[in-house]
Protein backbone atom coordinates (compact mmCIF):
# COMPACT_ATOMS: atom_id res chain seq x y z
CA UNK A 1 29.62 48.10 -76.42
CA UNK A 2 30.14 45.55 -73.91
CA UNK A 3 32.31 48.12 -71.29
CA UNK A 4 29.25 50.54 -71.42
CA UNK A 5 26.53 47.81 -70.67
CA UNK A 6 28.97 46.71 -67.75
CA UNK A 7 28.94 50.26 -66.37
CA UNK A 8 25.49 50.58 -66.63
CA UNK A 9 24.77 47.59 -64.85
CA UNK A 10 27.24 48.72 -61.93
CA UNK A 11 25.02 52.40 -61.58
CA UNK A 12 21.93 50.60 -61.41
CA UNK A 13 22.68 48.12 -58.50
CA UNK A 14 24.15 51.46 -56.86
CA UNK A 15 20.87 53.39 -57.33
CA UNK A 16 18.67 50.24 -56.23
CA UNK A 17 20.89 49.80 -53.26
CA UNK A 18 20.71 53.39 -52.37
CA UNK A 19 16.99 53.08 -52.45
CA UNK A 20 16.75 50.35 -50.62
CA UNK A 21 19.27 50.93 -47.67
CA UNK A 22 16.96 53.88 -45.50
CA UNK A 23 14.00 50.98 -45.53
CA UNK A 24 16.56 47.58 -44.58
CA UNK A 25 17.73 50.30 -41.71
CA UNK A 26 14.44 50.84 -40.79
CA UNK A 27 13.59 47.35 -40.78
CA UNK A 28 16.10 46.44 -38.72
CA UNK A 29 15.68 48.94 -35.98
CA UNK A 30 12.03 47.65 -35.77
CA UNK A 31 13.55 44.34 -35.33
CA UNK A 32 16.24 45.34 -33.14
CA UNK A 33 14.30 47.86 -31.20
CA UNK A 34 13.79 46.39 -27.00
CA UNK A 35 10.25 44.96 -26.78
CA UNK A 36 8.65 44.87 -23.36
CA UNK A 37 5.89 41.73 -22.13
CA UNK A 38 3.02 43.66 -20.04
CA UNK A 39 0.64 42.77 -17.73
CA UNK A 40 -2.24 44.74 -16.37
CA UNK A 41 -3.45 45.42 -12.43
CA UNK A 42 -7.00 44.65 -11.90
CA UNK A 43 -9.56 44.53 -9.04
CA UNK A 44 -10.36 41.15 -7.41
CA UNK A 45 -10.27 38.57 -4.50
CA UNK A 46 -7.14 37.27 -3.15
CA UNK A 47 -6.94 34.21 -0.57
CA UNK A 48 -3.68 33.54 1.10
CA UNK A 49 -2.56 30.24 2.40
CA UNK A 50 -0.06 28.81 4.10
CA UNK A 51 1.39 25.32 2.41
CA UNK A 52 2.07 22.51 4.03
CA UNK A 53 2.49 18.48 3.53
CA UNK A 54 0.94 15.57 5.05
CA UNK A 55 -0.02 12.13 5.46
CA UNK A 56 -3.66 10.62 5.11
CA UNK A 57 -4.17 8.49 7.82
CA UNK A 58 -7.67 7.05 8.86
CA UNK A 59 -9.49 8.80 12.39
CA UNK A 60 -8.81 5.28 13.95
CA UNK A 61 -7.12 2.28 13.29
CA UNK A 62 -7.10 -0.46 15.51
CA UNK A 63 -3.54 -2.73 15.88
CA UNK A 64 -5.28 -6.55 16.33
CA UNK A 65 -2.38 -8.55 17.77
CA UNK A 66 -1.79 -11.88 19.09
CA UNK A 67 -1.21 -12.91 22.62
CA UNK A 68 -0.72 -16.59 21.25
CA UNK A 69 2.69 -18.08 20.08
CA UNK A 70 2.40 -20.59 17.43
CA UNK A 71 2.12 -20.68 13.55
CA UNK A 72 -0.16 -19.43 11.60
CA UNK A 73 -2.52 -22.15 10.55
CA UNK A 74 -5.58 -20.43 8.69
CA UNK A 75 -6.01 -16.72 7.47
CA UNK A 76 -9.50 -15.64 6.81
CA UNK A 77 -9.14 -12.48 5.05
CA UNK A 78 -6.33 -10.38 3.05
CA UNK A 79 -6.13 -6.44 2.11
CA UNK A 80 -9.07 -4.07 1.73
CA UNK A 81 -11.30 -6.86 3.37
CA UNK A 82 -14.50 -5.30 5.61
CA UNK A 83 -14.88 -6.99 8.44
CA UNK A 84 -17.08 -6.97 11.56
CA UNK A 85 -16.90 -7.42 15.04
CA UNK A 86 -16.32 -10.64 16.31
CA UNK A 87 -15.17 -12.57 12.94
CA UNK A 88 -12.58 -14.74 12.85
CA UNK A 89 -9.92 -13.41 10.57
CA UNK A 90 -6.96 -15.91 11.40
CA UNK A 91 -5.95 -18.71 13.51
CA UNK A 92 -3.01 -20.06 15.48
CA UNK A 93 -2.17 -23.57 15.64
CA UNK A 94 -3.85 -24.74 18.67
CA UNK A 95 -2.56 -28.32 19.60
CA UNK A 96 0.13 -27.29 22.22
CA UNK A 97 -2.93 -25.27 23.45
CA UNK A 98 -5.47 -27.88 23.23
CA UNK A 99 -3.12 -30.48 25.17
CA UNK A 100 -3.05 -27.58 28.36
CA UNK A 101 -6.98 -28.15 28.30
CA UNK A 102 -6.82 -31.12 28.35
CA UNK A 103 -3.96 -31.34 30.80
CA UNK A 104 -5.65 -28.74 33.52
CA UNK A 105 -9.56 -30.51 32.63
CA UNK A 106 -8.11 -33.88 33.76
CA UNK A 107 -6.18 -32.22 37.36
CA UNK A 108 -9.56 -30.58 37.59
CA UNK A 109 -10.80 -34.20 37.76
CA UNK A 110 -8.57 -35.18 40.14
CA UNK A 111 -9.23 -32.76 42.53
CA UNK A 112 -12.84 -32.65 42.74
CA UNK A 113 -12.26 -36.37 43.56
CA UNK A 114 -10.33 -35.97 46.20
CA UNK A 115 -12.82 -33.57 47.83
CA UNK A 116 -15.34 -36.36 47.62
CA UNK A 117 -13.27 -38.73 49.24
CA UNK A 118 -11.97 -36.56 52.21
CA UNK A 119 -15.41 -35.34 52.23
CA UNK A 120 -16.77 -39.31 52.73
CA UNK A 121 -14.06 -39.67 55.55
CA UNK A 122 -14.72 -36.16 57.58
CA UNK A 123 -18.49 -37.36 57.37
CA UNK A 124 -17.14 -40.72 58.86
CA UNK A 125 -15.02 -38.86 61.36
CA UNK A 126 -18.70 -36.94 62.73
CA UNK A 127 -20.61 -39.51 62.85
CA UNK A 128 -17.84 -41.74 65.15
CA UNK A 129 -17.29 -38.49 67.22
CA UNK A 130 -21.26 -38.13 67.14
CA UNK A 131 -21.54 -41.79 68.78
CA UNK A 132 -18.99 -41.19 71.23
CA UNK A 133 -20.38 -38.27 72.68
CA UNK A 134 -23.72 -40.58 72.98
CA UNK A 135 -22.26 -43.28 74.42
CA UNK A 136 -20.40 -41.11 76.92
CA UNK A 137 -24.03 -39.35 77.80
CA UNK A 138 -25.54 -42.78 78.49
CA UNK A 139 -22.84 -44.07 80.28
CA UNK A 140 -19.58 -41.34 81.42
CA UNK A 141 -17.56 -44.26 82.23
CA UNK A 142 -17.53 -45.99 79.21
CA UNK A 143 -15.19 -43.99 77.10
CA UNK A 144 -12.40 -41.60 78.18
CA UNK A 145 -11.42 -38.29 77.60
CA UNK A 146 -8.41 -39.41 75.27
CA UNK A 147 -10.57 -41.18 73.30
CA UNK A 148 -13.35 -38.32 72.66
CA UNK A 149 -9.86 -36.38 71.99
CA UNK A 150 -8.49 -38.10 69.30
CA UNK A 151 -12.28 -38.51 67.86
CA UNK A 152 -12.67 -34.59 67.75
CA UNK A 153 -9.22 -33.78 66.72
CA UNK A 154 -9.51 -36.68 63.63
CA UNK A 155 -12.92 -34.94 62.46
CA UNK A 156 -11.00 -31.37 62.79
CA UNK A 157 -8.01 -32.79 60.94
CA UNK A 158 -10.36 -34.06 57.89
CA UNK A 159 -12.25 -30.59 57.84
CA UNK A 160 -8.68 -28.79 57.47
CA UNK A 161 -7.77 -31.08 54.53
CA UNK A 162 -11.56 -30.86 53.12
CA UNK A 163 -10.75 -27.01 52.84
CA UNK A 164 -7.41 -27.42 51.03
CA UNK A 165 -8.78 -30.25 48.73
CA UNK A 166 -11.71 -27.55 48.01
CA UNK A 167 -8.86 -24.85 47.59
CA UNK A 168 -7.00 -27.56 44.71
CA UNK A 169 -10.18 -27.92 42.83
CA UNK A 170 -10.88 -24.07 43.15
CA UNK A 171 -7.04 -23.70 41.63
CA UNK A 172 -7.71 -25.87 38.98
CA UNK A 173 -10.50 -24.64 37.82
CA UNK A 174 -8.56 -21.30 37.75
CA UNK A 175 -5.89 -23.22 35.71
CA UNK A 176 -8.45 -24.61 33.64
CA UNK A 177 -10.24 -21.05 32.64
CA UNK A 178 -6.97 -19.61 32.05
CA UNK A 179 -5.42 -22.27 29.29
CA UNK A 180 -9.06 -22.05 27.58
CA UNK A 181 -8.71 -18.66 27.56
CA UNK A 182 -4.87 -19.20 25.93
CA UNK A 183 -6.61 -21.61 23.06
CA UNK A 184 -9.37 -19.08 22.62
CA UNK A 185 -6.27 -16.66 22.04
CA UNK A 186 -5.76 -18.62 19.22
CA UNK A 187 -8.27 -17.37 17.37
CA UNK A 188 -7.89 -13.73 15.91
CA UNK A 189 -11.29 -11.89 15.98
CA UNK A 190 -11.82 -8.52 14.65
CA UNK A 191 -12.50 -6.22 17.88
CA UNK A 192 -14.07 -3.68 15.45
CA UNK A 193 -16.37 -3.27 12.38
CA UNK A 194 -13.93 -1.95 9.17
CA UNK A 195 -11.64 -2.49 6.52
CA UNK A 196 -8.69 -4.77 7.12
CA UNK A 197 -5.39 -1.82 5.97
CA UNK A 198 -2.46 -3.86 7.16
CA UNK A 199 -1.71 -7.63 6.78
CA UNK A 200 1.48 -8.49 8.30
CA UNK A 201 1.64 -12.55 8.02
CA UNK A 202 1.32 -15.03 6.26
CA UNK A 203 0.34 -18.50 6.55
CA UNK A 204 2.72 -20.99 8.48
CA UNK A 205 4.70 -17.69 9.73
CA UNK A 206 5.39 -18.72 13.64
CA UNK A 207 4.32 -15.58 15.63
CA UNK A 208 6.19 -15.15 19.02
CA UNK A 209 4.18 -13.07 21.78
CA UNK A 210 6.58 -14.55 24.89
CA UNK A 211 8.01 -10.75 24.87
CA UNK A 212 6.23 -8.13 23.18
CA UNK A 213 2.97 -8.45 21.19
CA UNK A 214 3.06 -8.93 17.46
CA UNK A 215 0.92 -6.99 15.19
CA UNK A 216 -1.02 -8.95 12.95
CA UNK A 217 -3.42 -6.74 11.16
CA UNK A 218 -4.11 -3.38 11.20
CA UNK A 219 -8.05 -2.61 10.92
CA UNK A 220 -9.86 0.81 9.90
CA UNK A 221 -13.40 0.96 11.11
CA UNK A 222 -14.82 3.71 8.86
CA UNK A 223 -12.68 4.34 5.67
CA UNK A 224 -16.18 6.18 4.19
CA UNK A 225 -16.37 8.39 7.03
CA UNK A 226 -13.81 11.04 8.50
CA UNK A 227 -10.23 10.87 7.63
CA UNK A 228 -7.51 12.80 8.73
CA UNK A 229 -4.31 14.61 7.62
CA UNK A 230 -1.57 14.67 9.61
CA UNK A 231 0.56 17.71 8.24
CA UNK A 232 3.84 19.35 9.12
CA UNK A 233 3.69 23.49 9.12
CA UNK A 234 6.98 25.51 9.76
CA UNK A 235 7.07 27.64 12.95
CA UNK A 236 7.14 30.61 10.83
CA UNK A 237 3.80 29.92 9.74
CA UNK A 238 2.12 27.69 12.82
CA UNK A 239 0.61 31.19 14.15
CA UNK A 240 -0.78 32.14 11.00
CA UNK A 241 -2.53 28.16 11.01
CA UNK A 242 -3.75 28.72 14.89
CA UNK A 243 -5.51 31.81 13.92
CA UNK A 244 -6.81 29.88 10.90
CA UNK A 245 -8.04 27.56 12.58
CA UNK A 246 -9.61 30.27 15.48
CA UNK A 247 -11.77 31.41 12.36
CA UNK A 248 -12.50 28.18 10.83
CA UNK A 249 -10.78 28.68 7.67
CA UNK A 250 -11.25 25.61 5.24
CA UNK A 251 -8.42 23.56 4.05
CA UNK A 252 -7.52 22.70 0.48
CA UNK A 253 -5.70 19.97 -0.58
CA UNK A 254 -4.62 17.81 -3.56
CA UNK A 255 -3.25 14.15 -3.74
CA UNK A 256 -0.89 12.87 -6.27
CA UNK A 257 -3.35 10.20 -7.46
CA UNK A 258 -5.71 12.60 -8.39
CA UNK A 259 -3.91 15.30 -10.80
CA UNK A 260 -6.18 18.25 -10.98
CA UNK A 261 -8.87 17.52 -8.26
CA UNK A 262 -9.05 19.52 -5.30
CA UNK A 263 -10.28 18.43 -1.46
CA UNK A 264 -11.92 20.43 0.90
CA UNK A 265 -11.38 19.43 4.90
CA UNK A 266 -11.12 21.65 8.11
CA UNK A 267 -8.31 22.16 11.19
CA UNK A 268 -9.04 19.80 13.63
CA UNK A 269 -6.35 20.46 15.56
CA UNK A 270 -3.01 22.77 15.70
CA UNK A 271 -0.75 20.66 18.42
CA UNK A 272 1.80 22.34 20.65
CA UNK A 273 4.70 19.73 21.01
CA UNK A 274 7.42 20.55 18.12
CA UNK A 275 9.39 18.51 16.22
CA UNK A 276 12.81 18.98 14.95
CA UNK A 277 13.64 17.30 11.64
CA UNK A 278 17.36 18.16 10.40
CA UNK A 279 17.37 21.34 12.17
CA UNK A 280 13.91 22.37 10.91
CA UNK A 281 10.92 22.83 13.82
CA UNK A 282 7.85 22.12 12.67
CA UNK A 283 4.62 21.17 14.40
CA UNK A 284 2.00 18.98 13.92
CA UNK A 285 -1.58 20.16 12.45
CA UNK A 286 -4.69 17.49 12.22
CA UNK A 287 -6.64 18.36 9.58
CA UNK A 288 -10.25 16.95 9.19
CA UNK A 289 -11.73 15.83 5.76
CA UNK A 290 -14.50 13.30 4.91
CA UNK A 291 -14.45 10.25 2.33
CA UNK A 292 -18.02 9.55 1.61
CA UNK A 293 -16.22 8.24 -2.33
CA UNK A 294 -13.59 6.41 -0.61
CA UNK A 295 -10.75 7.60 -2.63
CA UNK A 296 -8.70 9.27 0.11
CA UNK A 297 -6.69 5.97 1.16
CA UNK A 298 -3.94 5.74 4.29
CA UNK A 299 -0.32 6.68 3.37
CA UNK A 300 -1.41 9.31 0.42
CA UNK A 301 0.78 12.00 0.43
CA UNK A 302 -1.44 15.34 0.53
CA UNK A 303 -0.79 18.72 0.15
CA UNK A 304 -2.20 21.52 2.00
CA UNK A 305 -3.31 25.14 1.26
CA UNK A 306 -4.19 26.70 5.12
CA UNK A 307 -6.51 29.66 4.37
CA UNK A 308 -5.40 32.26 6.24
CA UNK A 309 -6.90 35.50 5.19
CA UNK A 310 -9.00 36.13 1.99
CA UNK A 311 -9.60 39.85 1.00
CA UNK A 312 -12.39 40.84 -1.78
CA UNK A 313 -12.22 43.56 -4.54
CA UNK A 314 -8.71 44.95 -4.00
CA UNK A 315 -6.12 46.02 -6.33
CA UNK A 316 -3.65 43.58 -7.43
CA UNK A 317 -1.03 42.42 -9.79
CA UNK A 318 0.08 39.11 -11.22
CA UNK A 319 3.12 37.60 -9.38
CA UNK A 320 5.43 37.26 -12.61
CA UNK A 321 5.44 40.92 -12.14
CA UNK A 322 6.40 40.94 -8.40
CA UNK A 323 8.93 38.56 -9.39
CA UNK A 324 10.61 40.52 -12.53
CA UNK A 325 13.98 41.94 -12.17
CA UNK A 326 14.93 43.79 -15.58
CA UNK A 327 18.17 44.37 -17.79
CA UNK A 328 20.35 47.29 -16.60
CA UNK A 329 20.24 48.10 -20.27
CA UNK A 330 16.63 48.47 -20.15
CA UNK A 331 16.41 50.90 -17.21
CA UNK A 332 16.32 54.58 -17.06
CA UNK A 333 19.40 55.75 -15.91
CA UNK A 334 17.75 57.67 -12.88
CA UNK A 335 16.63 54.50 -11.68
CA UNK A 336 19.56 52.11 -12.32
CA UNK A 337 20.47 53.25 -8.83
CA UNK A 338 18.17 50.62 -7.24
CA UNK A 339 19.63 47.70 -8.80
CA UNK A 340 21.97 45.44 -7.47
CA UNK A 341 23.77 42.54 -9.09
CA UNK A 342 21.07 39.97 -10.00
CA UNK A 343 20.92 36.12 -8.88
CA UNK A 344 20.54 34.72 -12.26
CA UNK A 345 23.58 32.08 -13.03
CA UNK A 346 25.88 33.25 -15.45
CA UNK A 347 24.64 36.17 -16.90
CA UNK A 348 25.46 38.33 -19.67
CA UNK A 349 28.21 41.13 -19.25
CA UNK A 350 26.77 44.90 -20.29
CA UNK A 351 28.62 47.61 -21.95
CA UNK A 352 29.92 49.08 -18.78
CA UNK A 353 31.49 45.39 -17.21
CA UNK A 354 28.30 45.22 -14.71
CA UNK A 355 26.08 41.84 -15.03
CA UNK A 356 23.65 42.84 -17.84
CA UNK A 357 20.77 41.07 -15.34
CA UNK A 358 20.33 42.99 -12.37
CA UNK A 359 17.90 43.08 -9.45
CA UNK A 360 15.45 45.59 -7.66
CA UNK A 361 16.71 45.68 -4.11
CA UNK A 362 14.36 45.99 -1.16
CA UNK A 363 14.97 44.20 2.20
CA UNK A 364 13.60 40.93 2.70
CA UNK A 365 11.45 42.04 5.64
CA UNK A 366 9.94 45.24 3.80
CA UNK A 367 6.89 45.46 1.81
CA UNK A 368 7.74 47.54 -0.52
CA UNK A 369 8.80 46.57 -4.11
CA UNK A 370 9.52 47.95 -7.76
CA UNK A 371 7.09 47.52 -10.44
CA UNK A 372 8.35 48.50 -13.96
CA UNK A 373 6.87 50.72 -16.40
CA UNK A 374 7.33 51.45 -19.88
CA UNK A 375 8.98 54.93 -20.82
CA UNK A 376 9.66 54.58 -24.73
CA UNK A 377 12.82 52.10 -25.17
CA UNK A 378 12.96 51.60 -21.43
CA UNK A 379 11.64 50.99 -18.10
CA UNK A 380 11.00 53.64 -14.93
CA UNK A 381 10.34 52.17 -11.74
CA UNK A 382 7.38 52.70 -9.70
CA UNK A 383 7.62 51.77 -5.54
CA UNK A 384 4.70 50.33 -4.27
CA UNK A 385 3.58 48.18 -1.09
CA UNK A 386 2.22 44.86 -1.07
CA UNK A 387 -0.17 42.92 0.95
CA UNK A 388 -0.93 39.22 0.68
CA UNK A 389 -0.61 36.78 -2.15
CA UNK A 390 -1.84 33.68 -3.14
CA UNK A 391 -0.53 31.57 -6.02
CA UNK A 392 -1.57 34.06 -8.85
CA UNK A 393 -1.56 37.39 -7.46
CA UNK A 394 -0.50 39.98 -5.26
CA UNK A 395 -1.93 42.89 -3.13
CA UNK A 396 -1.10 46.23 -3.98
CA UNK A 397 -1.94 48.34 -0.99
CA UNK A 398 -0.30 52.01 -1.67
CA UNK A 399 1.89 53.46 -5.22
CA UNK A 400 1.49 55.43 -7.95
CA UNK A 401 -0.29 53.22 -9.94
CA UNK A 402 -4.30 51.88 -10.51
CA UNK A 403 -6.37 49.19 -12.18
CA UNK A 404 -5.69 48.16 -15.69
CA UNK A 405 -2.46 50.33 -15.41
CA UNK A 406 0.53 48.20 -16.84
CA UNK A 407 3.13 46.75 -15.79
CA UNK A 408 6.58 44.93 -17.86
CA UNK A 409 6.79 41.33 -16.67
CA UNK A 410 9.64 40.43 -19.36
CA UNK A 411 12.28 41.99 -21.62
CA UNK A 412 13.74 41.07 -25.00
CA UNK A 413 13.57 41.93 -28.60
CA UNK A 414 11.00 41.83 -31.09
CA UNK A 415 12.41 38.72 -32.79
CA UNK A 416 12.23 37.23 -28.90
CA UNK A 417 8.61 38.59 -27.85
C-alpha cells in the first residue's frame, strides 16, 4: 500500500512539473529578454554657450597706501566699512614727524630774523652813502672818491646778502611746507567714497615706505553698482565670444555661494593679449554685471555660460542619446561594422573575444553621428548630422528620422530597466 502511494506521489510532481515548465520558460525569457531605455526627438529652442571661469572683482578699487614710515598708532575702520572721501581711516605715529615741524618752524625763525637785521644794516649803509653824496654836493672837497667807494660798495655788499638771507627764509619755508606735508602723511584719508575690501595692518605694525609704497587698504567705491568678471576663455572658443559679444549676447553665470541662482551680465570686453597657463592659451574676457542686492562680493569664483547662438523651433534630441554607445550584442549585425572598441574601463568580454561595450565611430571633426533604434531584440543605426547643443540637447539638422521618433539612450535587461 505504501509502494503504490509513493509512486503516485512521484507521477504527480512529474505531471505538475511538466505543466509548469513551458510558463517558468516563458517567464524567464520575459525576464531575460534585452530591454532598451528610449527617448523621444522633439521641436524646440536650443541656446549654445561657450563656458568659461572667472573672478568677481569690483569696476574699481582704489590701493590707499602710505608715504609715511612709522607705526601704526590708531585704525579707524576694519572690513566691509563704507567710507567717504576725506575720512580719516588710520594714523601713523607722528612724533618723529612733529619734531621736523618743529625743527624747520624754528630755522624758519631764524631766517626771517636775519633778513631783518641785514635789512636794518643795508638801510644804514643808504642812508651813510645818501649823506656822503650830500656832503660831497655841498662841498667836493670834503670827502674823497675812496670814501664814496667803500660807502657804495658796503650798501651793495648788504643788498647781496639781503637777497641770500631772503633766499634762506624762502628755503625754509619750503622745508617747512614739505615736513607738514610728511606729518599730514601721517594721516590715512580715504581718497574715495566706498567700502573698505582689504585691511592689511594692524595696530602697532611699523609700515616702511623708504623704498616702495605699502598698501594699507584696499577701497571699493560702488560695491551696489557695476561689477565685473574677469574670465579666462580657451582660444578655441575666444572667436565664438568676440562674435558674441559683436551681437550683444547676454552672459549667464552662477556662484558657488548661491547653489541654484542664476546671474545675468553682458561682454564688456574680449582683450587681445593671451596668456599661457601650463601650456594652455587663454585670453582674458571682462564681463559686465550689476549688484543692486550686493551679493556678488570680490574674489567669488563665477562661472560663465557665453551665448553664442540660440536657434528656435528646430528638431532635436537629448544629449544622453548623442552620448550612447551600445553593446555589440545589442546591434544588428549589418551595423556592427561601425563600431569600434569602446572607452569604457574594463569592460565585459562578448561571445566572440571583442569588448562587449563598443563605440559608434565618427571623426572628431565631423558632424555626423549614430542614433540607435529599436528593431525587435536589437538596435539599427540611423546617421544623422548635428548642429549646436547646449547642456540638454542637441540639433538634428539632416537623417532619417522626425519629432517624437525614438531613440535608445541605454541597454540592459528587464530585471535592470
Amino acid at each position: 500500500m505504501k509502494t503504490r502511494l509513493s509512486i503516485f506521489a512521484i507521477v504527480a510532481l512529474v505531471v505538475v512539473a511538466l505543466l509548469a515548465a513551458p510558463a517558468a520558460q516563458e517567464r524567464w525569457r520575459h525576464y531575460a529578454a534585452p530591454a532598451f531605455q528610449t527617448t523621444r526627438l522633439s521641436r524646440g529652442d536650443i541656446t549654445s554657450v561657450v563656458r568659461a571661469t572667472g573672478t568677481v572683482k569690483p569696476v574699481l578699487a582704489v590701493d590707499v597706501g602710505s608715504f609715511a614710515s612709522g607705526p601704526i598708532e590708531e585704525l579707524y575702520v576694519d572690513f566691509n566699512d563704507v567710507v567717504t572721501k576725506g575720512q580719516l581711516i588710520a594714523k601713523i605715529d607722528p612724533r618723529i614727524y612733529e619734531g621736523d615741524v618743529a625743527r624747520d618752524k624754528a630755522m624758519l625763525t631764524t631766517q626771517q630774523s636775519e633778513v631783518k637785521r641785514v635789512d636794518a644794516i643795508l638801510q644804514q649803509a643808504r642812508n651813510e652813502e645818501q649823506r656822503g653824496l650830500a656832503v660831497r654836493k655841498d662841498d667836493p672837497a670834503f670827502i674823497s672818491d675812496e670814501e664814496l667807494d667803500k660807502l657804495k660798495y658796503a650798501r651793495i655788499s648788504l643788498e647781496a646778502q639781503l637777497a641770500v638771507a631772503q633766499a634762506n627764509v624762502m628755503q625754509a619755508e619750503a622745508q617747512l611746507k614739505n615736513s607738514t606735508a610728511n606729518l599730514g602723511y601721517t594721516q590715512i584719508r580715504s581718497p574715495v567714497d566706498g567700502v573698505i575690501i582689504d585691511r592689511r595692518v594692524e595696530p602697532g605694525q611699523t609700515v616702511a615706505a623708504a623704498f616702495t609704497t605699502p598698501v594699507l587698504f584696499t577701497v571699493a567705491p560702488d560695491l551696489a553698482g557695476d561689477m565685473h568678471i574677469f574670465a579666462a576663455v580657451d582660444e578655441a572658443d575666444i572667436g565664438l565670444v568676440k562674435a558674441a559679444l559683436e551681437r550683444k549676447s547676454p552672459v549667464h553665470f552662477t556662484v558657488d555661494a548661491y547653489q541654484g541662482e542664476r546671474f545675468e551680465g553682458s561682454i564688456a570686453q574680449v582683450r587681445s593679449r593671451s596668456v599661457l597657463i601650463e601650456n594652455v592659451v587663454t585670453f582674458p574676457v571682462v564681463v559686465k554685471t550689476t549688484n543692486a542686492d550686493r551679493k556678488l562680493m570680490p574674489g567669488m569664483t563665477a562661472n560663465l555660460f557665453f551665448e553664442t547662438e540660440t536657434k528656435k523651433d528646430i528638431l532635436r534630441v537629448p544629449n544622453s542619446a548623442i552620448h550612447f554607445f551600445p553593446p555589440a550584442k545589442f546591434v544588428r549585425p549589418a551595423d556592427r561594422k561601425l563600431l569600434l572598441p569602446g572607452r569604457v574601463p574594463e569592460p565585459e568580454m562578448g561571445d566572440d573575444g571583442q569588448p562587449d561595450v563598443m563605440r559608434a565611430w565618427m571623426p572628431d571633426t565631423d558632424n555626423r553621428r549614430h542614433l540607435w533604434v529599436k528593431e525587435g531584440y536589437q538596435l539599427r543605426a540611423v546617421e544623422v548630422t548635428i548642429g549646436i547643443s547646449d547642456e540638454f540637447f542637441t540639433e538634428i539638422t539632416s537623417g532619417d528620422l522626425n519629432d517624437g521618433d525614438e531613440v535608445v539612450i541605454a541597454t540592459g535587461t528587464a530585471s535592470t530597466l
